[in-house]
PDB file of N, CA and C in Angstrom:
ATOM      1  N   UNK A   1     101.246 116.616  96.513  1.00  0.00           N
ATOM      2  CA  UNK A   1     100.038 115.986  97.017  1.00  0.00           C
ATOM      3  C   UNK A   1      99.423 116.899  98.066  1.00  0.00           C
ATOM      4  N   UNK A   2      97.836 117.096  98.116  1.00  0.00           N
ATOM      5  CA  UNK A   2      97.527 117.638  98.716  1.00  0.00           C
ATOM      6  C   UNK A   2      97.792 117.082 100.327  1.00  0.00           C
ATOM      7  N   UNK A   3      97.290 118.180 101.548  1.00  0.00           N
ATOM      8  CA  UNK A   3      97.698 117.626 103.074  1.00  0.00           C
ATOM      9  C   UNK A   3      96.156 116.940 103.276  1.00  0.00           C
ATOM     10  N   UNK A   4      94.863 116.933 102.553  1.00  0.00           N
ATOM     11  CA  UNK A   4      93.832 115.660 102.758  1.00  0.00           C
ATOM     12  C   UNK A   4      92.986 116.070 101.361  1.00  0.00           C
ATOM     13  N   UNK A   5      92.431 114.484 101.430  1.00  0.00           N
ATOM     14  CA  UNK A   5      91.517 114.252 100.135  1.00  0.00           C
ATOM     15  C   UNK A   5      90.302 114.918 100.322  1.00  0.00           C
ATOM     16  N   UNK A   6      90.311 115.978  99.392  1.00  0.00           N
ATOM     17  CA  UNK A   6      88.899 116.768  98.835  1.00  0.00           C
ATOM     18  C   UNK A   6      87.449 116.411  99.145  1.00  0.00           C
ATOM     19  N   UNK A   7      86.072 116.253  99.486  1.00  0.00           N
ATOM     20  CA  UNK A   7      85.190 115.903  98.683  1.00  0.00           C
ATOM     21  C   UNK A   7      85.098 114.805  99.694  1.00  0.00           C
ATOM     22  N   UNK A   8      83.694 113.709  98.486  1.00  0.00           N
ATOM     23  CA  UNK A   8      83.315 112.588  99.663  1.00  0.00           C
ATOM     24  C   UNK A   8      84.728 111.752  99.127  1.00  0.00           C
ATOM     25  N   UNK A   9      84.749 110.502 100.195  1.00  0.00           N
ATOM     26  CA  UNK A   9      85.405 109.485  99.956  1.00  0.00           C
ATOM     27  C   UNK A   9      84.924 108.404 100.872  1.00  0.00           C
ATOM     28  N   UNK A  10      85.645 106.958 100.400  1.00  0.00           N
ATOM     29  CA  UNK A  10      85.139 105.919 100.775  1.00  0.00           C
ATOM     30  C   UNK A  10      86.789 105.429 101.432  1.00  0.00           C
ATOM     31  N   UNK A  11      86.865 104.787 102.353  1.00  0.00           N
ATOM     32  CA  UNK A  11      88.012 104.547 102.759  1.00  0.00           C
ATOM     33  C   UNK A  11      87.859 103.100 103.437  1.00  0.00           C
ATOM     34  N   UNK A  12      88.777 102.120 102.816  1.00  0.00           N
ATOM     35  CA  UNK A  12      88.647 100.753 103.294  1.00  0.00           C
ATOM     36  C   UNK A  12      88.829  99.397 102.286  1.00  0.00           C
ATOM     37  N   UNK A  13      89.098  98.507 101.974  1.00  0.00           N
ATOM     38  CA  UNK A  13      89.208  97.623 100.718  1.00  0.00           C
ATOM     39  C   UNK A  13      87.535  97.438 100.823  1.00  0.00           C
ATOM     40  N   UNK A  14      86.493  96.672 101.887  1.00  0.00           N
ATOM     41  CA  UNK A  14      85.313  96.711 101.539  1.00  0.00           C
ATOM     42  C   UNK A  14      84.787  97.574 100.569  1.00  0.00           C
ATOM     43  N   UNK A  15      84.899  98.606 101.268  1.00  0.00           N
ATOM     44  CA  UNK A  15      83.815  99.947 101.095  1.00  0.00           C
ATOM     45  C   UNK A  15      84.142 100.826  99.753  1.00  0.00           C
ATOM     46  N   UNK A  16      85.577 100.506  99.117  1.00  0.00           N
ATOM     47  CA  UNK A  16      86.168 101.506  98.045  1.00  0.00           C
ATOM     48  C   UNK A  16      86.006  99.957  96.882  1.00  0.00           C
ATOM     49  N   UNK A  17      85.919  98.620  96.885  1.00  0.00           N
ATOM     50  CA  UNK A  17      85.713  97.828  96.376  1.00  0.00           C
ATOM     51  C   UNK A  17      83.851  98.293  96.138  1.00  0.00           C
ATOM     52  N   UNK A  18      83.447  98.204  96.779  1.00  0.00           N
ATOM     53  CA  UNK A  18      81.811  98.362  96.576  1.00  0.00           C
ATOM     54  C   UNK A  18      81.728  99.518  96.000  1.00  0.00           C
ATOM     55  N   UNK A  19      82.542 100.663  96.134  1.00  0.00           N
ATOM     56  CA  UNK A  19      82.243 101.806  95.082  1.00  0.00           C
ATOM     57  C   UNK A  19      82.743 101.589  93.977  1.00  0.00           C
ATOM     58  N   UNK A  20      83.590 101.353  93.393  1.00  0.00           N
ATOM     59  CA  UNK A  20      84.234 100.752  92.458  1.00  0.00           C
ATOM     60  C   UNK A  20      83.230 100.290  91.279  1.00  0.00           C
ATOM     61  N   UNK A  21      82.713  99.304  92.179  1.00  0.00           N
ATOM     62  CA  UNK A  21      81.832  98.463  91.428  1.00  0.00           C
ATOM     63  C   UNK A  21      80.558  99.422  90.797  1.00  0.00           C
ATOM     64  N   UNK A  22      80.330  99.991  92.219  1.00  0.00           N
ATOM     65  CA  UNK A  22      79.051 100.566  91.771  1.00  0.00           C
ATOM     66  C   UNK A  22      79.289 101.956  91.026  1.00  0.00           C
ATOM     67  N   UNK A  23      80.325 102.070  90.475  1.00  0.00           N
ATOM     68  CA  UNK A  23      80.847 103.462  89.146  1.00  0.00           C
ATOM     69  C   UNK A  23      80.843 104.938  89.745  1.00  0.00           C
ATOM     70  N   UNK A  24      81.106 104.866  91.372  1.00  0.00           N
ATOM     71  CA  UNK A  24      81.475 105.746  92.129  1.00  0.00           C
ATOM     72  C   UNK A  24      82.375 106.378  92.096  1.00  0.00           C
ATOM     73  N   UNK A  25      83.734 105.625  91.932  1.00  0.00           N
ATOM     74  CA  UNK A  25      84.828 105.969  92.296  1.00  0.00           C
ATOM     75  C   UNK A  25      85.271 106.910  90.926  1.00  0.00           C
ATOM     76  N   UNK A  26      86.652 107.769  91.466  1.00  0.00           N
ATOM     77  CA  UNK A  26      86.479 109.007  90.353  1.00  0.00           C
ATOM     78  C   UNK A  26      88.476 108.783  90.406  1.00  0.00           C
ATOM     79  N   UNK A  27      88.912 108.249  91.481  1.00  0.00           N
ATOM     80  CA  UNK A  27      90.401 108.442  91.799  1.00  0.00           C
ATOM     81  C   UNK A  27      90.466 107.205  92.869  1.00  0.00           C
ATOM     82  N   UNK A  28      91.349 106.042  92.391  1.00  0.00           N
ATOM     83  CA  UNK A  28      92.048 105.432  93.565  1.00  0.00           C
ATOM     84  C   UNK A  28      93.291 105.490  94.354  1.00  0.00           C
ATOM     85  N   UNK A  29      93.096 105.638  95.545  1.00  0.00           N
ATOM     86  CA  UNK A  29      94.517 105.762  96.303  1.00  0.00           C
ATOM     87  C   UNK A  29      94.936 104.522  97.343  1.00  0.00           C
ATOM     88  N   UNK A  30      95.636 104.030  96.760  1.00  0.00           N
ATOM     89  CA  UNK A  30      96.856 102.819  97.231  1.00  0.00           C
ATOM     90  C   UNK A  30      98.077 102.987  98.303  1.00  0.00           C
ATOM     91  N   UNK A  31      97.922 102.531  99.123  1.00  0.00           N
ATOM     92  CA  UNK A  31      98.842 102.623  99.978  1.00  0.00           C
ATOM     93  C   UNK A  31     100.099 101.488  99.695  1.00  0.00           C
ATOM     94  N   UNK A  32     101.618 101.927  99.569  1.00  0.00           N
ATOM     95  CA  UNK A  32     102.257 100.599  98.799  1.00  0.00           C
ATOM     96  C   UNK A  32     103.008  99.854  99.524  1.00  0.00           C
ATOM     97  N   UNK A  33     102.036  99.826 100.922  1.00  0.00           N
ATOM     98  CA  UNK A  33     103.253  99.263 102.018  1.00  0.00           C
ATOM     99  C   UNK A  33     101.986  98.350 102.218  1.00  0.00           C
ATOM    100  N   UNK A  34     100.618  98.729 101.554  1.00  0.00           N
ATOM    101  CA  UNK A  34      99.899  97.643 102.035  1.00  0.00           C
ATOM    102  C   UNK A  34      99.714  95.810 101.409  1.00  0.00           C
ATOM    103  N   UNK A  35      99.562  95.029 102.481  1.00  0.00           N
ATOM    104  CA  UNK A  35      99.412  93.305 101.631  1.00  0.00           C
ATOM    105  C   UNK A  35      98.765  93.365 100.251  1.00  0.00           C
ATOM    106  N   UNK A  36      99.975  93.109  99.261  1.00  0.00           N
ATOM    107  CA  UNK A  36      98.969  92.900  98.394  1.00  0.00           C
ATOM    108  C   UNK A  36      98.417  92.528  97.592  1.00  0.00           C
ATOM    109  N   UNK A  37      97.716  91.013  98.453  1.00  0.00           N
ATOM    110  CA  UNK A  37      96.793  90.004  98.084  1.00  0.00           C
ATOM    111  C   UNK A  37      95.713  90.583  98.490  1.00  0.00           C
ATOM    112  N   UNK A  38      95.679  91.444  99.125  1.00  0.00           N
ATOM    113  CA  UNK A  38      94.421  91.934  99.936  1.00  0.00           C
ATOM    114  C   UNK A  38      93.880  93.068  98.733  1.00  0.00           C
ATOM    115  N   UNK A  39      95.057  94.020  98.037  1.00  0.00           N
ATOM    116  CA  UNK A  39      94.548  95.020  96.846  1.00  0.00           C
ATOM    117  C   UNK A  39      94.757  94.851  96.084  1.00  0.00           C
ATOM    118  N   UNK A  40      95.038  93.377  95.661  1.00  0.00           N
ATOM    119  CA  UNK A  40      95.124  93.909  93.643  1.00  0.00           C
ATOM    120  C   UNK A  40      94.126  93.417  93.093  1.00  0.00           C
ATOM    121  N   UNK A  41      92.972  92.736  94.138  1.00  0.00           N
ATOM    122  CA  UNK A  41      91.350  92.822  93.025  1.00  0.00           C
ATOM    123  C   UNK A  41      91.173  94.704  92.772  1.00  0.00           C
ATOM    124  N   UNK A  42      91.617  95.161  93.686  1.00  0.00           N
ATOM    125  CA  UNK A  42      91.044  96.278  93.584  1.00  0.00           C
ATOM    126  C   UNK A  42      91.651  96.644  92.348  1.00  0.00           C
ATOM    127  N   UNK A  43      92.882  96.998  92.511  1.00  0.00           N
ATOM    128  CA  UNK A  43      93.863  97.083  91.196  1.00  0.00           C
ATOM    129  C   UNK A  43      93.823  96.854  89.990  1.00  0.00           C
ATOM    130  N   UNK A  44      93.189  95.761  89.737  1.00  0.00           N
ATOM    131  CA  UNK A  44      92.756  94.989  88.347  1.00  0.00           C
ATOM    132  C   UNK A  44      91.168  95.482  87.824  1.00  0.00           C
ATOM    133  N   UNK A  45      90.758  95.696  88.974  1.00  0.00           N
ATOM    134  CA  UNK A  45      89.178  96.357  88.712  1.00  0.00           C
ATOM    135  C   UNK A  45      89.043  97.506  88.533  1.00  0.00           C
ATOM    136  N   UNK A  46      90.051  98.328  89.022  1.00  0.00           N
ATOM    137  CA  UNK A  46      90.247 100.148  88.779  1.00  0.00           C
ATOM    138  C   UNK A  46      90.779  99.758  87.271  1.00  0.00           C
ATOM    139  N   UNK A  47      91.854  99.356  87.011  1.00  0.00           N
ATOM    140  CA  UNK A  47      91.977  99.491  85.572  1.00  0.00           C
ATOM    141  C   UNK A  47      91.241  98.460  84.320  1.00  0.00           C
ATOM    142  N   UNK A  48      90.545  97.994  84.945  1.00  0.00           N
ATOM    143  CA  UNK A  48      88.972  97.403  84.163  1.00  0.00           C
ATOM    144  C   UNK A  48      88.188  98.692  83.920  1.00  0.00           C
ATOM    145  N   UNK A  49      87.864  99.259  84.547  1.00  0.00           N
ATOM    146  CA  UNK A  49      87.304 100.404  84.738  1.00  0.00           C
ATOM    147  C   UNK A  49      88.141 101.416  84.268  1.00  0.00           C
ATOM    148  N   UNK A  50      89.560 101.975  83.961  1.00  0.00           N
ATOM    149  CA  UNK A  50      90.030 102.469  83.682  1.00  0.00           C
ATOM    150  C   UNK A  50      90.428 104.033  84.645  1.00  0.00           C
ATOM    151  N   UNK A  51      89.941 103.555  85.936  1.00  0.00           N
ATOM    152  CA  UNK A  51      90.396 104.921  86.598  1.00  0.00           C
ATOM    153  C   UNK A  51      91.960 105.166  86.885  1.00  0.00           C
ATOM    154  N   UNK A  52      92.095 106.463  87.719  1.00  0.00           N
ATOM    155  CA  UNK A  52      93.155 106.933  87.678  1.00  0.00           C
ATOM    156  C   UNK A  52      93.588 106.308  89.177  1.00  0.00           C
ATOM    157  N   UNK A  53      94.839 105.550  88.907  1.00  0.00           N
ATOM    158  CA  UNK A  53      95.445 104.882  90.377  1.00  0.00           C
ATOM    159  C   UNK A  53      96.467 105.654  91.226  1.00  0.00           C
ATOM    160  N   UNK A  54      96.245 106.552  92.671  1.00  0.00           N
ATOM    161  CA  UNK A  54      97.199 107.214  92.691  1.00  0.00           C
ATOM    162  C   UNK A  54      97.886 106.676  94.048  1.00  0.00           C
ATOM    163  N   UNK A  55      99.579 106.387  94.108  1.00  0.00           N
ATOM    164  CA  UNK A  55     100.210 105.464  94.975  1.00  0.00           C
ATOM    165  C   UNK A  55     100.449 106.532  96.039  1.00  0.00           C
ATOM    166  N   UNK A  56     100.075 105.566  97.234  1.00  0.00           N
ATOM    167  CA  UNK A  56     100.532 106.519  98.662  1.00  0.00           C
ATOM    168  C   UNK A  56     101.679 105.659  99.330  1.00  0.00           C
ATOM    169  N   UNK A  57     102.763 106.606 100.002  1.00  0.00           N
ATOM    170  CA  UNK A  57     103.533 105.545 100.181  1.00  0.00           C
ATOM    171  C   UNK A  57     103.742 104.529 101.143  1.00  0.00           C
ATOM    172  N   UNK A  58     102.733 105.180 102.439  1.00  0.00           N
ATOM    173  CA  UNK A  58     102.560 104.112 103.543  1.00  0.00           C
ATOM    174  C   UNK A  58     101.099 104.464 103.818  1.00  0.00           C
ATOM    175  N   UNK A  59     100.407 103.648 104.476  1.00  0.00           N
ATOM    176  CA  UNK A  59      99.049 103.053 105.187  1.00  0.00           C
ATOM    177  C   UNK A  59      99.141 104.774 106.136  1.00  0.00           C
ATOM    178  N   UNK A  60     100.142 104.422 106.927  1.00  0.00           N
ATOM    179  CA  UNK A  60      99.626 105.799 108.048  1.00  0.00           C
ATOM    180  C   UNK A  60      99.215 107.265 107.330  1.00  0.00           C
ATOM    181  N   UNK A  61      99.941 107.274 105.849  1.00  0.00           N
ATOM    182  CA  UNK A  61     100.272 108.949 105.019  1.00  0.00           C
ATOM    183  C   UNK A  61      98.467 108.699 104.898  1.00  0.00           C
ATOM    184  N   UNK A  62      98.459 107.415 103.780  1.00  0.00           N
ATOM    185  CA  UNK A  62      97.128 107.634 103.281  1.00  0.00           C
ATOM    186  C   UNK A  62      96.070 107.906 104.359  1.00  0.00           C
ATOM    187  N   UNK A  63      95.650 107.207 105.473  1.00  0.00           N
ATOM    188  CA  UNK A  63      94.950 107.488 106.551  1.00  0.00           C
ATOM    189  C   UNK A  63      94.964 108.780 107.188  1.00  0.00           C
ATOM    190  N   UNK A  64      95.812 109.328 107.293  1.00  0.00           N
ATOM    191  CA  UNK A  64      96.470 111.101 107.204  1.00  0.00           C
ATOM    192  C   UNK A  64      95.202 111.799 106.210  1.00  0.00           C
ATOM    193  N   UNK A  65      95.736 111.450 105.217  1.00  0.00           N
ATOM    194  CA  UNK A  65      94.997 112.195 103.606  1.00  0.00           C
ATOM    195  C   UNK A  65      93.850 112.115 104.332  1.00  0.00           C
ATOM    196  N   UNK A  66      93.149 111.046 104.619  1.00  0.00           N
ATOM    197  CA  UNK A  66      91.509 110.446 104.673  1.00  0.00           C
ATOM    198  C   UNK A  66      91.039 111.265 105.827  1.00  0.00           C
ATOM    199  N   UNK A  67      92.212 111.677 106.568  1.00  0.00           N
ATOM    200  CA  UNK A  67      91.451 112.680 107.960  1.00  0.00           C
ATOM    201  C   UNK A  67      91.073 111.048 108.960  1.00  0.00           C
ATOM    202  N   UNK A  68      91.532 110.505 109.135  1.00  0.00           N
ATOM    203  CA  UNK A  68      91.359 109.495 110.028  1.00  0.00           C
ATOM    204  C   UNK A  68      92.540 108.690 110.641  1.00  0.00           C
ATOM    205  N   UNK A  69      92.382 108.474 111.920  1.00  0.00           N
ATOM    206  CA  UNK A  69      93.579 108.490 113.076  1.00  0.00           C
ATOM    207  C   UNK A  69      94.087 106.975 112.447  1.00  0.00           C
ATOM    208  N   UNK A  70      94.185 106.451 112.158  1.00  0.00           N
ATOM    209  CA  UNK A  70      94.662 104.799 111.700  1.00  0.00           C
ATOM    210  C   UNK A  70      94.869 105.242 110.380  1.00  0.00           C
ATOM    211  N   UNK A  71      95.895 103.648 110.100  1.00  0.00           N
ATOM    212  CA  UNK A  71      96.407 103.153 108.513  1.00  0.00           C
ATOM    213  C   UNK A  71      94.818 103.418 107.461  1.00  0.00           C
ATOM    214  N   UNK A  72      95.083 103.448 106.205  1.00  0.00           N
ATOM    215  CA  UNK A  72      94.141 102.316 105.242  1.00  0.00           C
ATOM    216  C   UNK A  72      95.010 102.373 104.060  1.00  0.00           C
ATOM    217  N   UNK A  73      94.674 101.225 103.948  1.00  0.00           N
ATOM    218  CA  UNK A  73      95.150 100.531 102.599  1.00  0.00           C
ATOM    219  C   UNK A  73      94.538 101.244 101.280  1.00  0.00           C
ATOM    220  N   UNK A  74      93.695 101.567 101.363  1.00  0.00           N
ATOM    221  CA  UNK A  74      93.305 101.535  99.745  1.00  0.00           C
ATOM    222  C   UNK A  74      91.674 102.997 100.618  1.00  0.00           C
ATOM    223  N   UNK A  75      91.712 103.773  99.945  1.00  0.00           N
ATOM    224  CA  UNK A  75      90.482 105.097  99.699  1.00  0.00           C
ATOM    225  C   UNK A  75      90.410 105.228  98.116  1.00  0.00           C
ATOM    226  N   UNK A  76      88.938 106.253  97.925  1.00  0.00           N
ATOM    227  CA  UNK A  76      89.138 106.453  96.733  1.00  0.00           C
ATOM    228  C   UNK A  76      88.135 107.715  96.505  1.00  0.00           C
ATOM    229  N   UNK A  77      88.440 108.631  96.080  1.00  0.00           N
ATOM    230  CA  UNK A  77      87.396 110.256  95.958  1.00  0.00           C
ATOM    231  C   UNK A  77      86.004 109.271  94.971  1.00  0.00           C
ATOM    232  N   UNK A  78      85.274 110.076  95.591  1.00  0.00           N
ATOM    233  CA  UNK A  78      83.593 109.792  94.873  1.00  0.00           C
ATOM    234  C   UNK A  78      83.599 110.540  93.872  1.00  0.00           C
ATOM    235  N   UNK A  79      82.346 110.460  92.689  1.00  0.00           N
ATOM    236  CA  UNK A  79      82.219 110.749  91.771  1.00  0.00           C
ATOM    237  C   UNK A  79      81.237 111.859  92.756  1.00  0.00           C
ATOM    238  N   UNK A  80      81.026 113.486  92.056  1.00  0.00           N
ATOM    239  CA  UNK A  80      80.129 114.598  92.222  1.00  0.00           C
ATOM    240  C   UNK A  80      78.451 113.896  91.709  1.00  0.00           C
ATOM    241  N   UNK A  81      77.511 113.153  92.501  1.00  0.00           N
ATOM    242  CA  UNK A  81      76.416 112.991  91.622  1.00  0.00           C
ATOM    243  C   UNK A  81      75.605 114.305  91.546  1.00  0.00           C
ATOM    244  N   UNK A  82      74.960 114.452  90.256  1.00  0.00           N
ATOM    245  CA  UNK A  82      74.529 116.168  89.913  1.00  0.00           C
ATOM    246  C   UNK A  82      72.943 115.884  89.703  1.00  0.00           C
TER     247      UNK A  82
END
């Protein structure tokens, strides 16, 4: 795994839920220490969508990746719009 996520990203259950939706998202990343009643709409909607789900193993790693001083539960890389 890389030491941070590439490119734009959205980081947050709001904000990676609203990309999701809106056919943004290109890669989801899950944190698996996070509640989760809080991520498996997300979960069920990434593979509605059929993206690629990739597991982080705690809140602090993924927040690490994201370049930001706190946990998150759930980020996800943006799609390149051209």
């Amino acid at each position: 795994m890389a030491s941070r996520l590439i490119g734009k990203k959205s980081v947050g259950i709001k904000q990676t839920l609203k990309a999701i939706k809106q056919d943004q998202c290109e890669r989801l990343y899950i944190a698996e220490d996070a509640e989760f009643k809080l991520i498996q709409p997300l979960i069920d909607l990434a593979k509605d969508k059929s993206l690629e789900i990739v597991y982080i193993d705690t809140m602090k790693e993924l927040g690490r990746l994201c370049g930001i001083d706190v946990g998150a539960a759930v980020a996800c890389t943006l799609r390149e719009i051209c």
